[in-house]
Protein backbone atom coordinates (compact mmCIF):
# COMPACT_ATOMS: atom_id res chain seq x y z
CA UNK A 1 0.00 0.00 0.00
CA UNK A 2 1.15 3.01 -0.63
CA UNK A 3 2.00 6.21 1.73
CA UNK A 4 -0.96 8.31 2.94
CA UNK A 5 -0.30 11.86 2.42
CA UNK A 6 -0.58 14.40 5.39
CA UNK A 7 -1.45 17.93 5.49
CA UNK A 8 -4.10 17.71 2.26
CA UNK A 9 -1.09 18.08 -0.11
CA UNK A 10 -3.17 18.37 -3.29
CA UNK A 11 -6.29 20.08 -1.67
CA UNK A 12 -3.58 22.91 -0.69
CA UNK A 13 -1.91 23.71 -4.05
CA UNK A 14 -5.37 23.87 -5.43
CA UNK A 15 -6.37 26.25 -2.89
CA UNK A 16 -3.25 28.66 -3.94
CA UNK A 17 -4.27 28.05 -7.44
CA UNK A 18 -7.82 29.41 -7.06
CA UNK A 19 -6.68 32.45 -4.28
CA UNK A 20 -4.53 33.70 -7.23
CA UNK A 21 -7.37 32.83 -9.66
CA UNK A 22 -9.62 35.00 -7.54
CA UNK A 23 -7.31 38.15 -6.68
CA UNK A 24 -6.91 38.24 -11.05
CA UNK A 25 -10.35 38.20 -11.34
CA UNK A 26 -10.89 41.36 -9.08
CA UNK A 27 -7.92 43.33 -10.09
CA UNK A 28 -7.97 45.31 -13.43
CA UNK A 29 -5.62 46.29 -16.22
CA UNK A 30 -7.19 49.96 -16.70
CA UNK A 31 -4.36 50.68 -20.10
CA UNK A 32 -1.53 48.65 -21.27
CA UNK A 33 0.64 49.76 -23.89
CA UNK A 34 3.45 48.19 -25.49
CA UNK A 35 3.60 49.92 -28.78
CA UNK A 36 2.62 46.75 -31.13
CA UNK A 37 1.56 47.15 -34.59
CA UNK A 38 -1.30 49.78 -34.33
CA UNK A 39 -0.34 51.85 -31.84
CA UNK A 40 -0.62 55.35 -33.65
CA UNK A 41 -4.28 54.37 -33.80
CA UNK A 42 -4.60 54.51 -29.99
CA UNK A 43 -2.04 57.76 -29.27
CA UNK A 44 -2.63 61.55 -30.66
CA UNK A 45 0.61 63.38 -31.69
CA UNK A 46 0.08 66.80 -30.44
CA UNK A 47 0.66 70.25 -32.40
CA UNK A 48 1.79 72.17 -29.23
CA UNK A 49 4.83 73.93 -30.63
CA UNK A 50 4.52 73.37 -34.09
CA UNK A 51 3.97 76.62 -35.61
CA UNK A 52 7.01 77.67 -33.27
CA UNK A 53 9.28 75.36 -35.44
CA UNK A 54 10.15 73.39 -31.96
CA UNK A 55 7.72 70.31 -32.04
CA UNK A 56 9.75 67.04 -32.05
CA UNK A 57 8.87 64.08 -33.54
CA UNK A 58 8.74 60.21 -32.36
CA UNK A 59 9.63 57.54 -34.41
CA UNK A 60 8.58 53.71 -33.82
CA UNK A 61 11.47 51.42 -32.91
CA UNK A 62 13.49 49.53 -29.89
CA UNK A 63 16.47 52.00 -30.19
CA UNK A 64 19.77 51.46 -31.50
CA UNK A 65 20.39 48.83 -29.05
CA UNK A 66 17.53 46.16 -27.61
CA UNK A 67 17.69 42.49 -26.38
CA UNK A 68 14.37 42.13 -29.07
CA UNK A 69 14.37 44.36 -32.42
CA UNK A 70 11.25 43.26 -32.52
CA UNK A 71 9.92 44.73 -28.92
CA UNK A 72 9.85 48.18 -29.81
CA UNK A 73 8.61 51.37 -28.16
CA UNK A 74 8.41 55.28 -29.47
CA UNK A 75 11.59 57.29 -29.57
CA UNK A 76 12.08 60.94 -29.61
CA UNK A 77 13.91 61.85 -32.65
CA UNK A 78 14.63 65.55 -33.01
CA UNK A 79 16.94 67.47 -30.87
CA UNK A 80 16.39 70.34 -29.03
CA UNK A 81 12.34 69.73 -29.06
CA UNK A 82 9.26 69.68 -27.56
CA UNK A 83 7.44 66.11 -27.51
CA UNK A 84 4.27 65.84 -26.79
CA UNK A 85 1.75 62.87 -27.43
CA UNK A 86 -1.18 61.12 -25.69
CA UNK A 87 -3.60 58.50 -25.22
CA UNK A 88 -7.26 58.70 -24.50
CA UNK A 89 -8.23 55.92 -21.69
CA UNK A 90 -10.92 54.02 -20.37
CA UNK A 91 -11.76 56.64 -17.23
CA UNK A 92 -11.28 55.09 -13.65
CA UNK A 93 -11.16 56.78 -10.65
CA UNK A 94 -8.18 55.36 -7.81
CA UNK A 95 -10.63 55.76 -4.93
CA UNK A 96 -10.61 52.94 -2.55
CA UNK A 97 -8.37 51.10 -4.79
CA UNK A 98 -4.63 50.95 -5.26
CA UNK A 99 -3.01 53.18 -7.76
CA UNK A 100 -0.37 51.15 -9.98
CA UNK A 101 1.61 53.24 -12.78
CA UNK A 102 4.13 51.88 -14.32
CA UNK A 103 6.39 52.45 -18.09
CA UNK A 104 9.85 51.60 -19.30
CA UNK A 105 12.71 54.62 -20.58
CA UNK A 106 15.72 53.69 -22.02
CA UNK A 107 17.72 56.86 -22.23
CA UNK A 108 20.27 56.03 -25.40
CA UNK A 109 21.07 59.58 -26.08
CA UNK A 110 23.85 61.57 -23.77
CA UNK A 111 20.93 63.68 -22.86
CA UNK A 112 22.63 66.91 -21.61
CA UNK A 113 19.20 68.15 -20.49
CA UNK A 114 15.50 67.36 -20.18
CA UNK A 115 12.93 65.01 -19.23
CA UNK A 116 11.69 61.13 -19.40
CA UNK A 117 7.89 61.42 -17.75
CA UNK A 118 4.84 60.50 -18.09
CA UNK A 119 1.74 62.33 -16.96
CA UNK A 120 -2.23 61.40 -16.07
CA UNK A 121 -4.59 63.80 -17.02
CA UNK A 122 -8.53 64.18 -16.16
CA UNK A 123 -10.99 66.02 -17.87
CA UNK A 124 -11.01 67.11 -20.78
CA UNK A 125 -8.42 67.32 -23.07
CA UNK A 126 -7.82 68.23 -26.90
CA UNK A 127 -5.63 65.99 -27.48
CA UNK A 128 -3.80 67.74 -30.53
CA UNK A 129 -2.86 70.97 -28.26
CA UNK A 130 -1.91 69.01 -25.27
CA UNK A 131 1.74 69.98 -23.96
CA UNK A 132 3.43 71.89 -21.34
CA UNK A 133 0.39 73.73 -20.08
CA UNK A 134 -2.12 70.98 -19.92
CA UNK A 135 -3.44 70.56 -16.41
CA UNK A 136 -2.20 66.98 -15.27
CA UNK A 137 -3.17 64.85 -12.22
CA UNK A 138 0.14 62.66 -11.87
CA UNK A 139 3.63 63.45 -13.42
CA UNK A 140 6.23 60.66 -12.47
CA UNK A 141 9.66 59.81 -14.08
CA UNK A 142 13.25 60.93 -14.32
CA UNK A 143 14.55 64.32 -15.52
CA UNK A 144 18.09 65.12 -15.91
CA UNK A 145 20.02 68.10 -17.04
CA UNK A 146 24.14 68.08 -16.82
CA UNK A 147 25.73 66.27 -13.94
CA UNK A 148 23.52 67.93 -11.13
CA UNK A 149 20.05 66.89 -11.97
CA UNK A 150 19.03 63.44 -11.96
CA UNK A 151 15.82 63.96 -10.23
CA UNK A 152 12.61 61.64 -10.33
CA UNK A 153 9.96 63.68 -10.40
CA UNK A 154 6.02 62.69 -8.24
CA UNK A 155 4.24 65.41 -8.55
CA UNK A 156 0.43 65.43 -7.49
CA UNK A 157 -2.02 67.79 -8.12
CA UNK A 158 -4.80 68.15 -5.14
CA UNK A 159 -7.54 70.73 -5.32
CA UNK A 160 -6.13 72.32 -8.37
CA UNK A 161 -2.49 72.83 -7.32
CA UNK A 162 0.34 71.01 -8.04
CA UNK A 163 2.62 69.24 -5.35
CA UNK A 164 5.79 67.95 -5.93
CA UNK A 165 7.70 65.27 -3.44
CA UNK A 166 9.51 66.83 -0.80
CA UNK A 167 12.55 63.88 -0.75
CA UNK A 168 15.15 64.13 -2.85
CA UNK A 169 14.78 60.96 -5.00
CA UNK A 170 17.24 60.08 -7.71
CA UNK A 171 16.84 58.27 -11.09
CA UNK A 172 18.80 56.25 -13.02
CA UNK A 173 21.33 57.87 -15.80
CA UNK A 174 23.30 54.81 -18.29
CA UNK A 175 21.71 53.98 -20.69
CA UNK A 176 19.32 50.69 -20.34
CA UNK A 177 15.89 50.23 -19.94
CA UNK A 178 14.75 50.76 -16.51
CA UNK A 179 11.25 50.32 -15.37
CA UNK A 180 9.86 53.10 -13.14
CA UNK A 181 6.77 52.19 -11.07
CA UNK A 182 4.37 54.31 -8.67
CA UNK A 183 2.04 52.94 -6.19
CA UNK A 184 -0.34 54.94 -4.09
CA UNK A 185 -2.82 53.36 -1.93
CA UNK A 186 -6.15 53.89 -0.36
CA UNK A 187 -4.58 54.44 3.12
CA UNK A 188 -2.33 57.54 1.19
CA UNK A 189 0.39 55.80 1.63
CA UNK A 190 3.09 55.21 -1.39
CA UNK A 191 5.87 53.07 -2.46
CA UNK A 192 8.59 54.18 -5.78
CA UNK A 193 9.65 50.87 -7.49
CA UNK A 194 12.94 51.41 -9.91
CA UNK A 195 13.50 47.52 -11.85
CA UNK A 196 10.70 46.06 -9.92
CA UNK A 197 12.71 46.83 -6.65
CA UNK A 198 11.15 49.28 -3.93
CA UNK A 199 13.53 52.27 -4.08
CA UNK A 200 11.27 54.39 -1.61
CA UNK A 201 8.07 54.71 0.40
CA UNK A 202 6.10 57.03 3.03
CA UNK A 203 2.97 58.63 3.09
CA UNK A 204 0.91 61.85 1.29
CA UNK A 205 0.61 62.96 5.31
CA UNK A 206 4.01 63.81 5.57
CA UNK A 207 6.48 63.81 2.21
CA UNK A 208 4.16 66.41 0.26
CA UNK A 209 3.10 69.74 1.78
CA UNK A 210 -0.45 69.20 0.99
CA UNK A 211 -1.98 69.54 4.39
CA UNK A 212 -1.12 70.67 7.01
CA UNK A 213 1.29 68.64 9.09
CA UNK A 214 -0.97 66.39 12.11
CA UNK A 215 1.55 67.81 14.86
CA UNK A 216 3.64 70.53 15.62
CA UNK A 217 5.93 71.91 18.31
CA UNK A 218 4.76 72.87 21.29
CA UNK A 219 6.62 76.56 21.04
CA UNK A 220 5.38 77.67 24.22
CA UNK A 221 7.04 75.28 26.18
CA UNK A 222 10.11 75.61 28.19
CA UNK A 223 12.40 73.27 30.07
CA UNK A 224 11.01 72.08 33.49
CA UNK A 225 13.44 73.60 36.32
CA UNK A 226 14.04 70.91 37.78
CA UNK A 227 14.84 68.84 34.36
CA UNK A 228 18.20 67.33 34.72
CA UNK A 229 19.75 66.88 31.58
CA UNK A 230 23.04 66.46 32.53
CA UNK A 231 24.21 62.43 32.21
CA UNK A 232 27.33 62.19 34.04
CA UNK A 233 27.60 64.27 37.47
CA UNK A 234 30.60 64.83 40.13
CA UNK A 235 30.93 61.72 42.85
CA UNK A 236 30.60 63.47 46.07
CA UNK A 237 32.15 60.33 47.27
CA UNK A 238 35.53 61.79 45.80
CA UNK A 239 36.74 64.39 47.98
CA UNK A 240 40.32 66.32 47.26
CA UNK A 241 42.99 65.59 49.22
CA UNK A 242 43.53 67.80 52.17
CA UNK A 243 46.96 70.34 50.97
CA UNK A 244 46.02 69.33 47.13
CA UNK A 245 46.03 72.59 45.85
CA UNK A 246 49.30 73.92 47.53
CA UNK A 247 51.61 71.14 45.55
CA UNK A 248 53.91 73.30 43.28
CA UNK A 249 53.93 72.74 39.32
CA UNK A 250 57.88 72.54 39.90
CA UNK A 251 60.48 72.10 42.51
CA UNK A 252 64.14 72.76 42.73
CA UNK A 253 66.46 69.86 41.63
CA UNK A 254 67.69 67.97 44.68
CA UNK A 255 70.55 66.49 42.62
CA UNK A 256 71.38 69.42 41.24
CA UNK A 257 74.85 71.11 42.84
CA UNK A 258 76.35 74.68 42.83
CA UNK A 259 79.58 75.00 40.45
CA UNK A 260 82.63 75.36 42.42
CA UNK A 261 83.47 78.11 39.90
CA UNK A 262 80.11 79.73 41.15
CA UNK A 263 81.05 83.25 42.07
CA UNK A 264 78.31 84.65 44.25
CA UNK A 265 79.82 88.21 44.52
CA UNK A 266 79.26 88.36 40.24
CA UNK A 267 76.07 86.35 39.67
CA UNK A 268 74.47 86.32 43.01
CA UNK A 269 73.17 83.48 45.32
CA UNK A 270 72.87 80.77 43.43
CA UNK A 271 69.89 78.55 43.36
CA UNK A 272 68.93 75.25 41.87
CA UNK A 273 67.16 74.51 38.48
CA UNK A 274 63.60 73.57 38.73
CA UNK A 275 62.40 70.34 37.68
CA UNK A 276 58.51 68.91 37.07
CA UNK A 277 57.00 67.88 40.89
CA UNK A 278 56.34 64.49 40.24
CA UNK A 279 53.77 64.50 43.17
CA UNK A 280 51.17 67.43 41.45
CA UNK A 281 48.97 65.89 39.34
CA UNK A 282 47.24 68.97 38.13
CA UNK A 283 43.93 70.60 38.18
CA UNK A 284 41.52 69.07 40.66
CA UNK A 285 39.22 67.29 38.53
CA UNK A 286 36.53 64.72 40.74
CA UNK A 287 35.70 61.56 39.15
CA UNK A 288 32.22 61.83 37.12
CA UNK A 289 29.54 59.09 37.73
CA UNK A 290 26.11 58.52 36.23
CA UNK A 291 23.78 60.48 37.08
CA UNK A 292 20.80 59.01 38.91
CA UNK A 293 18.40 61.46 38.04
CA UNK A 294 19.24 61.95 34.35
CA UNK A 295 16.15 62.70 32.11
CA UNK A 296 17.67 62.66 28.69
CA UNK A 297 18.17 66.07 26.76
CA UNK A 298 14.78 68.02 27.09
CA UNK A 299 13.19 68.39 23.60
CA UNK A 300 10.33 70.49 22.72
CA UNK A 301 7.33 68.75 22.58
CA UNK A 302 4.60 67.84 19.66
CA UNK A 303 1.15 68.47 19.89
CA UNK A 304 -1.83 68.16 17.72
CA UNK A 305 -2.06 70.80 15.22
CA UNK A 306 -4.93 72.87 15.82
CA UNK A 307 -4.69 74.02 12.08
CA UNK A 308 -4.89 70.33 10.77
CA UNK A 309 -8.00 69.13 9.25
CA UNK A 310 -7.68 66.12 7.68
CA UNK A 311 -9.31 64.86 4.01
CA UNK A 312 -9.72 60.89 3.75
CA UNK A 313 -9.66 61.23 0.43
CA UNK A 314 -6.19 62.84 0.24
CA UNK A 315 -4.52 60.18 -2.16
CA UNK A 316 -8.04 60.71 -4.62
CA UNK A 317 -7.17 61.54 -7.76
CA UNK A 318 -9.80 63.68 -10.43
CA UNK A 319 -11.07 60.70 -12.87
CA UNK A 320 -8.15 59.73 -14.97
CA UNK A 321 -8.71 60.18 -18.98
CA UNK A 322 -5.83 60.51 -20.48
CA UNK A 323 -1.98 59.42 -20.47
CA UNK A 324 0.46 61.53 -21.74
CA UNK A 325 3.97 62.24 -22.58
CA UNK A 326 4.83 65.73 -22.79
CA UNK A 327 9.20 66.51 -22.38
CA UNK A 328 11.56 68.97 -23.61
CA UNK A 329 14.94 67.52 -24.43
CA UNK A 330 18.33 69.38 -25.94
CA UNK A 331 19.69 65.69 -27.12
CA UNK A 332 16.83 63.44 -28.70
CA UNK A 333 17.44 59.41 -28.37
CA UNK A 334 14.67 58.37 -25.35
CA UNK A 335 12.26 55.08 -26.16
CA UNK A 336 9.43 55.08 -24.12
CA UNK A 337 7.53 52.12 -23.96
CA UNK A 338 5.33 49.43 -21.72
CA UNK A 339 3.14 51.86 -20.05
CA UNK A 340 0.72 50.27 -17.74
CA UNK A 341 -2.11 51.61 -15.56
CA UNK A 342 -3.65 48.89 -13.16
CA UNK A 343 -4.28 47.72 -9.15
CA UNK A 344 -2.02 45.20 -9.15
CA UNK A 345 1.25 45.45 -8.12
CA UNK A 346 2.24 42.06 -8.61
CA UNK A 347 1.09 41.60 -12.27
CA UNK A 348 3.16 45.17 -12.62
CA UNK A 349 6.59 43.10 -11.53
CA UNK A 350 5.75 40.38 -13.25
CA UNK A 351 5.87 43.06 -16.49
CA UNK A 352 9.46 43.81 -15.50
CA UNK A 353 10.64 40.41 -15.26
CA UNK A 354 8.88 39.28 -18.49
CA UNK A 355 10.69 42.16 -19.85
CA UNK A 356 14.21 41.76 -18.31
CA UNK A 357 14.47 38.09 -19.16
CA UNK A 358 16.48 39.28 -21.72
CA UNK A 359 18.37 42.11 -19.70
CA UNK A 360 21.80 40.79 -19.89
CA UNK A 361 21.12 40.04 -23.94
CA UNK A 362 20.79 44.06 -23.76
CA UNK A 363 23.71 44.94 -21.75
CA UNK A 364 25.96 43.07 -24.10
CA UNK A 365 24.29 44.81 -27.42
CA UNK A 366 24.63 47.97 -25.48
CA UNK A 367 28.71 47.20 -24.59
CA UNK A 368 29.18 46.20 -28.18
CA UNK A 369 27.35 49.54 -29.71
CA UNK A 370 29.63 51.15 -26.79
CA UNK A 371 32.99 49.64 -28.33
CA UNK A 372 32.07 50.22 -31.95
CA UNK A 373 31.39 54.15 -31.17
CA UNK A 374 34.61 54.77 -29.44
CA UNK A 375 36.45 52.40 -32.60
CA UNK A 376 34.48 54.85 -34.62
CA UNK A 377 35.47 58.17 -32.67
CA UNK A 378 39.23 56.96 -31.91
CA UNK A 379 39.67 56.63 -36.13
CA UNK A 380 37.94 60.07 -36.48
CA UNK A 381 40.46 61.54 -33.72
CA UNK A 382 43.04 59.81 -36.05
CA UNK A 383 41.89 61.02 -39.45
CA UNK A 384 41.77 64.47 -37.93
CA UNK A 385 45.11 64.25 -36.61
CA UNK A 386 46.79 63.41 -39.96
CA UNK A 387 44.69 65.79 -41.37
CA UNK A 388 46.28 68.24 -38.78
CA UNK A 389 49.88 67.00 -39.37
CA UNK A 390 49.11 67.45 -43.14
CA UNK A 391 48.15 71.13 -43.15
CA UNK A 392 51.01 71.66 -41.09
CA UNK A 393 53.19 70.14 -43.49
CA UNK A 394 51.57 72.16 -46.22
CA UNK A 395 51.84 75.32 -44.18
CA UNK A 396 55.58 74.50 -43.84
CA UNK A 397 56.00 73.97 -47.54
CA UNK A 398 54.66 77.18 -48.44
CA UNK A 399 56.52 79.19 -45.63
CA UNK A 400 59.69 77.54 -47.04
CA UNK A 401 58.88 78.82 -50.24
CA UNK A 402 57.93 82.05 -49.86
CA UNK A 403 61.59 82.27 -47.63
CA UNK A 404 63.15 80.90 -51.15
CA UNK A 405 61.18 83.18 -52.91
CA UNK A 406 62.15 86.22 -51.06
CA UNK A 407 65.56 85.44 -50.64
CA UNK A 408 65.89 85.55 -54.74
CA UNK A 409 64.58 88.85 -54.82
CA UNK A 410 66.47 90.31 -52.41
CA UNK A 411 69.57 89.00 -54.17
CA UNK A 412 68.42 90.23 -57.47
CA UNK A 413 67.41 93.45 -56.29
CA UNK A 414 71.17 94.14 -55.01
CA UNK A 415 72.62 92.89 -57.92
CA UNK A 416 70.58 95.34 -59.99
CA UNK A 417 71.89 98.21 -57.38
């Protein structure tokens, strides 16, 4: 006969099979976009700086360097640009449900300056003059600009104003596809994902100056008198030594002699050197001991803010419509691509890993593409130098010449005289 089995074995992995059945069927894939064949039919390429001459363009590809040719995204293609282009969505509204928003940037360009966001936008929206002055409900994603700014940008718009994130959070700058990833939930708290990995979290109470903050210090409070903040204290157990303070510094030198040449009638009575007194020990200082009554440092206190009023629906966003991206940039080169707007957090990662299966596929393309360009700019520096040493050699030729040239005149001209 065979072994019975314990614990329901089989009863139990169909039990996890039909909890992750069930949490699918109640979460929701609001917009997914991965830029397949058809894609222009779903976004809106905006006219916001044309007639300016500074609307850039997007072109549809993976970039110069992917781990799939095939998996492509949009790319900005213009330098020095505006780009602006959106999406029209099914509308949903984040209240009492988790927030997930999540798209892939591969910066291949050396950027020099601008941005790689994404915004959400409610209301209304002509699409075809959307751009930099389009009300937005969400921006999130990296902007850079030189070597000091490599910011990631949440900004949150509440009551009509926008917020930005008080930390200073930092993106990432090489150039591979990294997945960015914002989660806000219904108890206002929020985590920042970067690669599927939690970079940061906290809460819409305290890292945006939306409301007021819940407490305060207590400015009208003072120390207590009687607060002893002082952690080490003299031992009154360790009394000074009776005739302490009359030991010299210095004594004279009892093995020091007079000279016999010592002539006290010239230099006087003579007395002896003085040498360190090996019996003072210095300053009276009393031995310190803890002290028993020691409070800790006094520190103002917090109290509720009188001024705070709170608003459970803080982390409520206006009805989303729309997703947009809407960037300046002075070097062109960024694919966006893999947008997603959902609850689920988990079918968000699971995006990234699909997606990163082939990440170390990318990183060598990228290091090859890498090599090849400095090949590339290493024969240019070459080519330019010969060209260099060739001028030179030219200018030489003709200086030499002209000397020749002048020197046979001037002989001519005194041979005529």
């Amino acid at each position: 006969m065979g072994k019975k089995q314990r614990g329901g074995g089989v009863p139990f992995l169909l039990l996890l099979v039909l909890l992750y059945n069930f949490n699918l069927c109640f979460s929701e894939i609001i917009f997914e976009e991965k830029f397949d064949d058809g894609w222009q039919s779903r976004w809106v390429r905006s006219d916001w700086k044309r007639s300016e001459g500074k609307a850039g363009t997007f072109k549809h590809t993976a970039g110069s360097w992917a781990a799939d040719p095939d998996d492509k995204g949009i790319q900005t293609a213009t330098d020095a640009r505006h780009f602006a282009i959106s999406a029209k969505i099914p509308e949903f509204s984040n209240k009492d449900r988790t927030l997930v928003l999540q798209y892939s940037i591969k910066f291949e360009q050396d950027i020099e300056c601008g941005g790689g966001y994404i915004k959400l936008m409610s209301g209304y929206v002509n699409q075809k003059k959307f751009g930099g002055d389009t009300p937005y409900s969400l921006m999130f994603g990296p902007d850079l600009c030189a070597k000091e700014t490599k910011k990631l940008h949440v900004i949150v718009s509440y009551q009509g104003q926008n917020y930005p994130i008080k930390k200073d959070l930092q993106c990432e700058t090489d150039k591979l596809t990294h997945f960015y990833t914002f989660v806000l939930r219904p108890d206002a708290t929020y985590s920042i994902l970067i690669d599927g990995r939690e970079r940061d979290s906290g809460s819409m109470y305290t890292d945006w100056d939306i409301l007021p903050p819940r407490k305060i210090k207590d400015v009208t409070a003072k120390k207590p008198v009687d607060w002893e903040d002082r952690e080490y204290i003299d031992d009154p157990d360790h009394v000074k030594p009776e005739g302490y303070d009359s030991l010299p510094r210095q004594i004279p030198d009892p093995r020091a002699k007079k000279p016999d040449t010592w002539d006290e009638d010239v230099k006087g009575v003579w007395t002896p050197p003085k040498i360190p007194n090996p019996a003072y020990k210095g300053p009276w200082k009393s031995k310190k001991i803890k002290n028993p009554n020691y409070k800790g440092k006094w520190r103002t206190p917090w109290i509720d803010n009188p001024e705070f009023e709170d608003d459970p629906d803080l982390y409520v966003l206006k009805p989303i419509k729309y997703v947009g991206i809407d960037v300046w940039q002075v070097k062109a080169g960024s694919v966006f691509d893999n947008i997603l707007i959902c609850d689920d957090l988990e079918y968000a990662k699971s995006v990234v890993q699909e997606v990163f299966t082939h990440r170390e596929v990318e990183k060598e393309v990228l290091d090859e593409a890498m090599r090849k360009k400095k090949e590339q700019e290493e024969e240019e520096h070459r080519r330019a130098r010969e060209e260099g040493e060739r001028r030179k050699r030219e200018r030489g030729d003709d200086r030499r010449r002209r000397d020749r040239y002048r020197k046979r005149y001037y002989d001519d001209y005194h041979d005529e005289l």
